[in-house]
C-alpha atoms as a PDB file:
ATOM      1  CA  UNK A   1       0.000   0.000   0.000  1.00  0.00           C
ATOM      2  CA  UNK A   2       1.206   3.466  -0.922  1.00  0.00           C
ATOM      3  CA  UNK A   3       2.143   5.650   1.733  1.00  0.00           C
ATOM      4  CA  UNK A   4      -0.362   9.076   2.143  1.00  0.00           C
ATOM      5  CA  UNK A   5       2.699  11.355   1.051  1.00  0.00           C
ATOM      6  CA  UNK A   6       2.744   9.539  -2.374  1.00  0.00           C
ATOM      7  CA  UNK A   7      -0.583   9.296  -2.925  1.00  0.00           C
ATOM      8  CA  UNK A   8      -2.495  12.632  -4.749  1.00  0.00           C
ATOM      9  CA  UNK A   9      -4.197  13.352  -1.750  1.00  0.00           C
ATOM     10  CA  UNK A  10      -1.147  13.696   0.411  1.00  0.00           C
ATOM     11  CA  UNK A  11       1.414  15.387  -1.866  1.00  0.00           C
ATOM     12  CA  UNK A  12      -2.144  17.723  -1.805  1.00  0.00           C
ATOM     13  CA  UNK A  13      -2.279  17.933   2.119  1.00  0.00           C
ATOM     14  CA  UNK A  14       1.548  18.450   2.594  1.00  0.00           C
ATOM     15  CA  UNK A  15       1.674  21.490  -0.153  1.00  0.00           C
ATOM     16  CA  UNK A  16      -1.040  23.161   1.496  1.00  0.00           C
ATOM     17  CA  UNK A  17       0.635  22.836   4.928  1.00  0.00           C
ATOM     18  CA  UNK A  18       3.766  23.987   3.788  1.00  0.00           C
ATOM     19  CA  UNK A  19       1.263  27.139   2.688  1.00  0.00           C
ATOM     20  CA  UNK A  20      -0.059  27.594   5.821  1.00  0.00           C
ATOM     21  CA  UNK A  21       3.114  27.089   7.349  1.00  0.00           C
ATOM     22  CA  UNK A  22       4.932  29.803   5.211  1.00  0.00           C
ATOM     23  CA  UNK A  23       1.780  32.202   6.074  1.00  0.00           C
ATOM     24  CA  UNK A  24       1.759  31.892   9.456  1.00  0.00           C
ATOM     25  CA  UNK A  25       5.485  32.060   9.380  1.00  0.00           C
ATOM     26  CA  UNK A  26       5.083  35.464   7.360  1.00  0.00           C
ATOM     27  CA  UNK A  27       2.240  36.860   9.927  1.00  0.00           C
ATOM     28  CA  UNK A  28       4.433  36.503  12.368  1.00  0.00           C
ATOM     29  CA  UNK A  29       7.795  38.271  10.607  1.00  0.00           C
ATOM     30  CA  UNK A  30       5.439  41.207   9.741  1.00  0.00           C
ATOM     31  CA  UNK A  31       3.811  41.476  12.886  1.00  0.00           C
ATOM     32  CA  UNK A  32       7.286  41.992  14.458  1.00  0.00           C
ATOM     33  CA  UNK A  33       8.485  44.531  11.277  1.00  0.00           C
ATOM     34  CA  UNK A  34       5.149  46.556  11.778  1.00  0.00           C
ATOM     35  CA  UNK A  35       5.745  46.749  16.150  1.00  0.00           C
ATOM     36  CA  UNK A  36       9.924  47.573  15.035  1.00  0.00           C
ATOM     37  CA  UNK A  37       8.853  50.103  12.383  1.00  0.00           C
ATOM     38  CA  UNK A  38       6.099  51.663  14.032  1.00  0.00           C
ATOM     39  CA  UNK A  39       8.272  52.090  17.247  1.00  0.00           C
ATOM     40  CA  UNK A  40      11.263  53.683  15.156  1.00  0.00           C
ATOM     41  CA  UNK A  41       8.736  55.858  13.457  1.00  0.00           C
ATOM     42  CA  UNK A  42       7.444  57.481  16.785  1.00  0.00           C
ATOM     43  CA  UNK A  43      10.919  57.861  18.710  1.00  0.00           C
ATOM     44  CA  UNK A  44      11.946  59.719  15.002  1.00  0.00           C
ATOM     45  CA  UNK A  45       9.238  62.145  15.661  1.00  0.00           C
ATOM     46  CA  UNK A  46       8.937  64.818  13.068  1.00  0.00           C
ATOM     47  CA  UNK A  47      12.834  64.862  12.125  1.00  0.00           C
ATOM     48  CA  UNK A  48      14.301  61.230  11.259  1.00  0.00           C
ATOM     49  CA  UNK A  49      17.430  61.114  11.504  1.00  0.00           C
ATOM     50  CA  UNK A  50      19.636  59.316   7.517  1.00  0.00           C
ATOM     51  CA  UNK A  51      19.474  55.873   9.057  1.00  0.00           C
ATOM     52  CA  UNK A  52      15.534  56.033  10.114  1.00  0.00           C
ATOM     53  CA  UNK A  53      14.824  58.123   6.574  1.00  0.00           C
ATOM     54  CA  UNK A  54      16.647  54.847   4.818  1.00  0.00           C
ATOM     55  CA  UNK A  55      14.737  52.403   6.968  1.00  0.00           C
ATOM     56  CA  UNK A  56      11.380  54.170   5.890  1.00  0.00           C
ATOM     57  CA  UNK A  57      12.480  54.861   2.161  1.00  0.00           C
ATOM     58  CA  UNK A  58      13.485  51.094   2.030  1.00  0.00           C
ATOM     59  CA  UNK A  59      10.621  49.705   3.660  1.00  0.00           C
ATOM     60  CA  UNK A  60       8.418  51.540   0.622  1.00  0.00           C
ATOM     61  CA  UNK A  61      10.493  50.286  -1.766  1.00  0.00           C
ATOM     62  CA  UNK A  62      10.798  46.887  -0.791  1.00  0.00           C
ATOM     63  CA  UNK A  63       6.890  46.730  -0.399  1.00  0.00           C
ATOM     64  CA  UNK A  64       6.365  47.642  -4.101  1.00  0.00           C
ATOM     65  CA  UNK A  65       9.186  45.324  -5.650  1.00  0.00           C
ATOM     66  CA  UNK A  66       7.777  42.193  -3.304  1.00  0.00           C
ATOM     67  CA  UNK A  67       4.111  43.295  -4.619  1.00  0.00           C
ATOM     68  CA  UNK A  68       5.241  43.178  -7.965  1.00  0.00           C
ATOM     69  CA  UNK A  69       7.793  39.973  -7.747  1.00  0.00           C
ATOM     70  CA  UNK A  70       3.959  37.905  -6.292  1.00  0.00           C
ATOM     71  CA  UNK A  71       1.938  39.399  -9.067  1.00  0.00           C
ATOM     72  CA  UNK A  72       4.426  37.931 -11.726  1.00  0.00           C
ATOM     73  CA  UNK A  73       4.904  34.585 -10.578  1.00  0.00           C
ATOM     74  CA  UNK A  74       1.015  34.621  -9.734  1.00  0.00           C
ATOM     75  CA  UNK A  75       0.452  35.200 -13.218  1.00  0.00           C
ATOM     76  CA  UNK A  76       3.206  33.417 -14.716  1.00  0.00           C
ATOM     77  CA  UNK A  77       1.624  30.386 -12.726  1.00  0.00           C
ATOM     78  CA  UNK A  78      -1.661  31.258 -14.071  1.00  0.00           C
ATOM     79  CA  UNK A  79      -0.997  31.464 -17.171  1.00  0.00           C
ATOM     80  CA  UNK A  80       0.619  27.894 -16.987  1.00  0.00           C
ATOM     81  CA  UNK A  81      -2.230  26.578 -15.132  1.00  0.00           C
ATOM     82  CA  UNK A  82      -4.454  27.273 -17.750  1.00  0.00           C
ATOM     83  CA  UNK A  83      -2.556  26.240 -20.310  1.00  0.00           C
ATOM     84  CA  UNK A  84      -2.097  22.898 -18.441  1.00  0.00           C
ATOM     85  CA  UNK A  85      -5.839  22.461 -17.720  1.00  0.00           C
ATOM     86  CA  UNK A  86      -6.647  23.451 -21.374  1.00  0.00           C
ATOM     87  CA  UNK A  87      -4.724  20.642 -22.521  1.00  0.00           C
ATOM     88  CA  UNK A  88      -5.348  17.731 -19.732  1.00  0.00           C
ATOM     89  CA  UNK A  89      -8.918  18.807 -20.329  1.00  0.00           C
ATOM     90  CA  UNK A  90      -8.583  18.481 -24.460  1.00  0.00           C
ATOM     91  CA  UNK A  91      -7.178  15.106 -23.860  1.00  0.00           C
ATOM     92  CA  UNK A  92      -9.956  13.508 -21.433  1.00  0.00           C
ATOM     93  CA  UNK A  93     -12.883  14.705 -23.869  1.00  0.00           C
ATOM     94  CA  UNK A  94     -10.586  13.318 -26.766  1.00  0.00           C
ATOM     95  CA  UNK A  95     -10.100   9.928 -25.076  1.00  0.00           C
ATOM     96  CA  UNK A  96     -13.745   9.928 -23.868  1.00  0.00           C
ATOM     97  CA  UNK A  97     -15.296  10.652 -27.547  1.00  0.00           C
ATOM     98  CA  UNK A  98     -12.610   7.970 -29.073  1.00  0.00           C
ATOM     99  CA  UNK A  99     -14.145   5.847 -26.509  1.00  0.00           C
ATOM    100  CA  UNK A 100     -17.967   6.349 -27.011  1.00  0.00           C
ATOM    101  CA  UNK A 101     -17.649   6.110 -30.829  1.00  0.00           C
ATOM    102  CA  UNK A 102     -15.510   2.913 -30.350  1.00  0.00           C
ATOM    103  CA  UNK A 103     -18.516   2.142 -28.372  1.00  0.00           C
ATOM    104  CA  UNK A 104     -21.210   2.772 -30.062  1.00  0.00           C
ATOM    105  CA  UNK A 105     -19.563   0.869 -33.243  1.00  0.00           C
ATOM    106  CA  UNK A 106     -19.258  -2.272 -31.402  1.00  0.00           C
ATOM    107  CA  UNK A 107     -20.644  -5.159 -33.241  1.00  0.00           C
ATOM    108  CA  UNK A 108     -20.321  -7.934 -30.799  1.00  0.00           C
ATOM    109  CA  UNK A 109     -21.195  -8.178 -27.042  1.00  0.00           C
ATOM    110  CA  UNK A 110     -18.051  -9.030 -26.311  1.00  0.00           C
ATOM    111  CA  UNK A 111     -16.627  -6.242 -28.324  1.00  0.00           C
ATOM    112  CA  UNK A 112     -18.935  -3.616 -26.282  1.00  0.00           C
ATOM    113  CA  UNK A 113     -17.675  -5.077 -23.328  1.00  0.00           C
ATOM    114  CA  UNK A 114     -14.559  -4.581 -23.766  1.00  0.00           C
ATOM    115  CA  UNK A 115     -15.282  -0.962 -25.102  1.00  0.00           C
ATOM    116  CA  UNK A 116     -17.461  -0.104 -22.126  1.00  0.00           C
ATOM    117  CA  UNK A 117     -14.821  -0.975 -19.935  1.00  0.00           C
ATOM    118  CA  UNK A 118     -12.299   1.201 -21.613  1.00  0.00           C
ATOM    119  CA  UNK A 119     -14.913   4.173 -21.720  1.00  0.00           C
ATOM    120  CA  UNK A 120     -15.011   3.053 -17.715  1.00  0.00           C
ATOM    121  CA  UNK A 121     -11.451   3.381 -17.165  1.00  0.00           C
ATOM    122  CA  UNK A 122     -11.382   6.647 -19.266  1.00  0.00           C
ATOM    123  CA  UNK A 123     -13.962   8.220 -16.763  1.00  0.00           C
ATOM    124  CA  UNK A 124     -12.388   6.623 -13.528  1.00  0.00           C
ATOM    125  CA  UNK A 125      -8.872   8.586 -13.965  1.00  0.00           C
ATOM    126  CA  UNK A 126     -10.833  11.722 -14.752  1.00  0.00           C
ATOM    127  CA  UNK A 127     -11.059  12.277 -10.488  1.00  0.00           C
ATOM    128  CA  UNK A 128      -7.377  12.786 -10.010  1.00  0.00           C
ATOM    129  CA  UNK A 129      -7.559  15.628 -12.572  1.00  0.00           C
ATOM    130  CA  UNK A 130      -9.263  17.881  -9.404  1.00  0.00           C
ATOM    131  CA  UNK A 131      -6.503  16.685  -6.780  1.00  0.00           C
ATOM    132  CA  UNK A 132      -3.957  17.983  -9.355  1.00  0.00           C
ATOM    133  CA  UNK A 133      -5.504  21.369  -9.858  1.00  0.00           C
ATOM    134  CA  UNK A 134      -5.782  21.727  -5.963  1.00  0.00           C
ATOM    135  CA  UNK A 135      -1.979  20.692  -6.058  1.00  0.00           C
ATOM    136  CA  UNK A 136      -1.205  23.358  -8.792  1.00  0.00           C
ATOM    137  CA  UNK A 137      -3.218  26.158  -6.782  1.00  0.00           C
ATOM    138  CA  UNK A 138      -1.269  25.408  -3.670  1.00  0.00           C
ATOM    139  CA  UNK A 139       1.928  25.707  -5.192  1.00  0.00           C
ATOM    140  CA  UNK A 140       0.413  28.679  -7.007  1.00  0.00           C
ATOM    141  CA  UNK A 141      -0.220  30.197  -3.793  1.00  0.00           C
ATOM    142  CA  UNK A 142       2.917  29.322  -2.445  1.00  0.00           C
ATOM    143  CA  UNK A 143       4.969  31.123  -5.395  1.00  0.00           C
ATOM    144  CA  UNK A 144       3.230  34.266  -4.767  1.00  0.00           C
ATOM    145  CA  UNK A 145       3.531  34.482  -1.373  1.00  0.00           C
ATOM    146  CA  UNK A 146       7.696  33.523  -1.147  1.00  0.00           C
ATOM    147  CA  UNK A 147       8.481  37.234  -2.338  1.00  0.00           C
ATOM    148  CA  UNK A 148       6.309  38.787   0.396  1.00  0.00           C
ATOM    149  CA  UNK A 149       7.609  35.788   2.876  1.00  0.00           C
ATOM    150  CA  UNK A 150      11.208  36.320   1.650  1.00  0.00           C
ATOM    151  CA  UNK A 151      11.090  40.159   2.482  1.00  0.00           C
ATOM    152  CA  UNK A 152       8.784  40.088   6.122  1.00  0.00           C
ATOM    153  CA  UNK A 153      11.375  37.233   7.423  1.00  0.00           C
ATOM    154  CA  UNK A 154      14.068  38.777   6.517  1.00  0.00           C
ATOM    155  CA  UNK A 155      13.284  42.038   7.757  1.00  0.00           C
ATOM    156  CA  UNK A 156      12.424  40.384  10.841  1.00  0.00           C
ATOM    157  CA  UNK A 157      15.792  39.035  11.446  1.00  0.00           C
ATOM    158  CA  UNK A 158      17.868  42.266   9.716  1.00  0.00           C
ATOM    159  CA  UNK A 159      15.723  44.540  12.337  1.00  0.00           C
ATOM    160  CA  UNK A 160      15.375  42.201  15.287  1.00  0.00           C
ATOM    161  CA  UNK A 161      19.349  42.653  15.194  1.00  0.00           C
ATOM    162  CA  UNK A 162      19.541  45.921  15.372  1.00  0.00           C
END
């Protein structure tokens, strides 16, 4: 017997807890970046001082070059997605038509038998389509959050040091 990780429904369950993982892991990062920041922002008052000005200035631009580093690979990955269920999904209503007119020609019982079982097996692998679209959007999800991630940790550890 397979183990869970190997099976469709496992790689599934993993990805998405390696998702939530990363989230929480990135909640957490920002929540400490937002206290740091916020903190720095009221002891600077009304005149920052160079290093507070380049912690604001870079906390701008790094927000705007994460934002834009997750909507590419978002898109990149949706853009492949739907190419990929385009074609998986061209291919199952190929194989079932091939099927049901293989079928429906059948001239002996034994022939439409065999057919029917084929148009059986056709339909039967159809359910592991969903489990890989699932997989896809997790790892979807996952490549547009690891810019964001990337950043909040970082700046969690780079300010937590100072």
């Amino acid at each position: 017997m397979a183990s869970l990780i190997s099976s469709p429904v496992g790689e599934l369950s993993t990805t998405w807890l390696r998702v939530l993982t990363d989230a929480s892991e990135m909640f957490n990062a920002t929540t400490q970046v937002v206290q740091h920041r916020t903190t720095r922002m009221a002891m600077a008052g009304p005149m920052p001082n160079a290093r507070d000005r380049h912690e604001f200035s870079l906390m701008s631009r790094e927000k705007i070059e994460a934002a834009s580093e997750s909507v590419r690979a978002m898109g990149s990955g949706f853009m492949s997605l739907g190419v990929t269920l385009a074609m998986e999904t061209g291919k199952q209503m190929w194989a079932a038509s091939v099927a049901s007119v293989a079928l429906g020609s059948s001239r002996t019982p034994a022939q439409w038998l065999e057919r029917q079982a084929a148009l059986v097996k056709i339909a039967t692998e159809c359910p592991a389509h969903p489990l890989k679209l699932a997989s896809s959007a997790a790892h979807l999800v996952q490549d547009g959050l690891a810019p964001i991630h990337g950043r909040a940790t970082a700046n969690a550890k780079r300010l937590g040091a100072l």
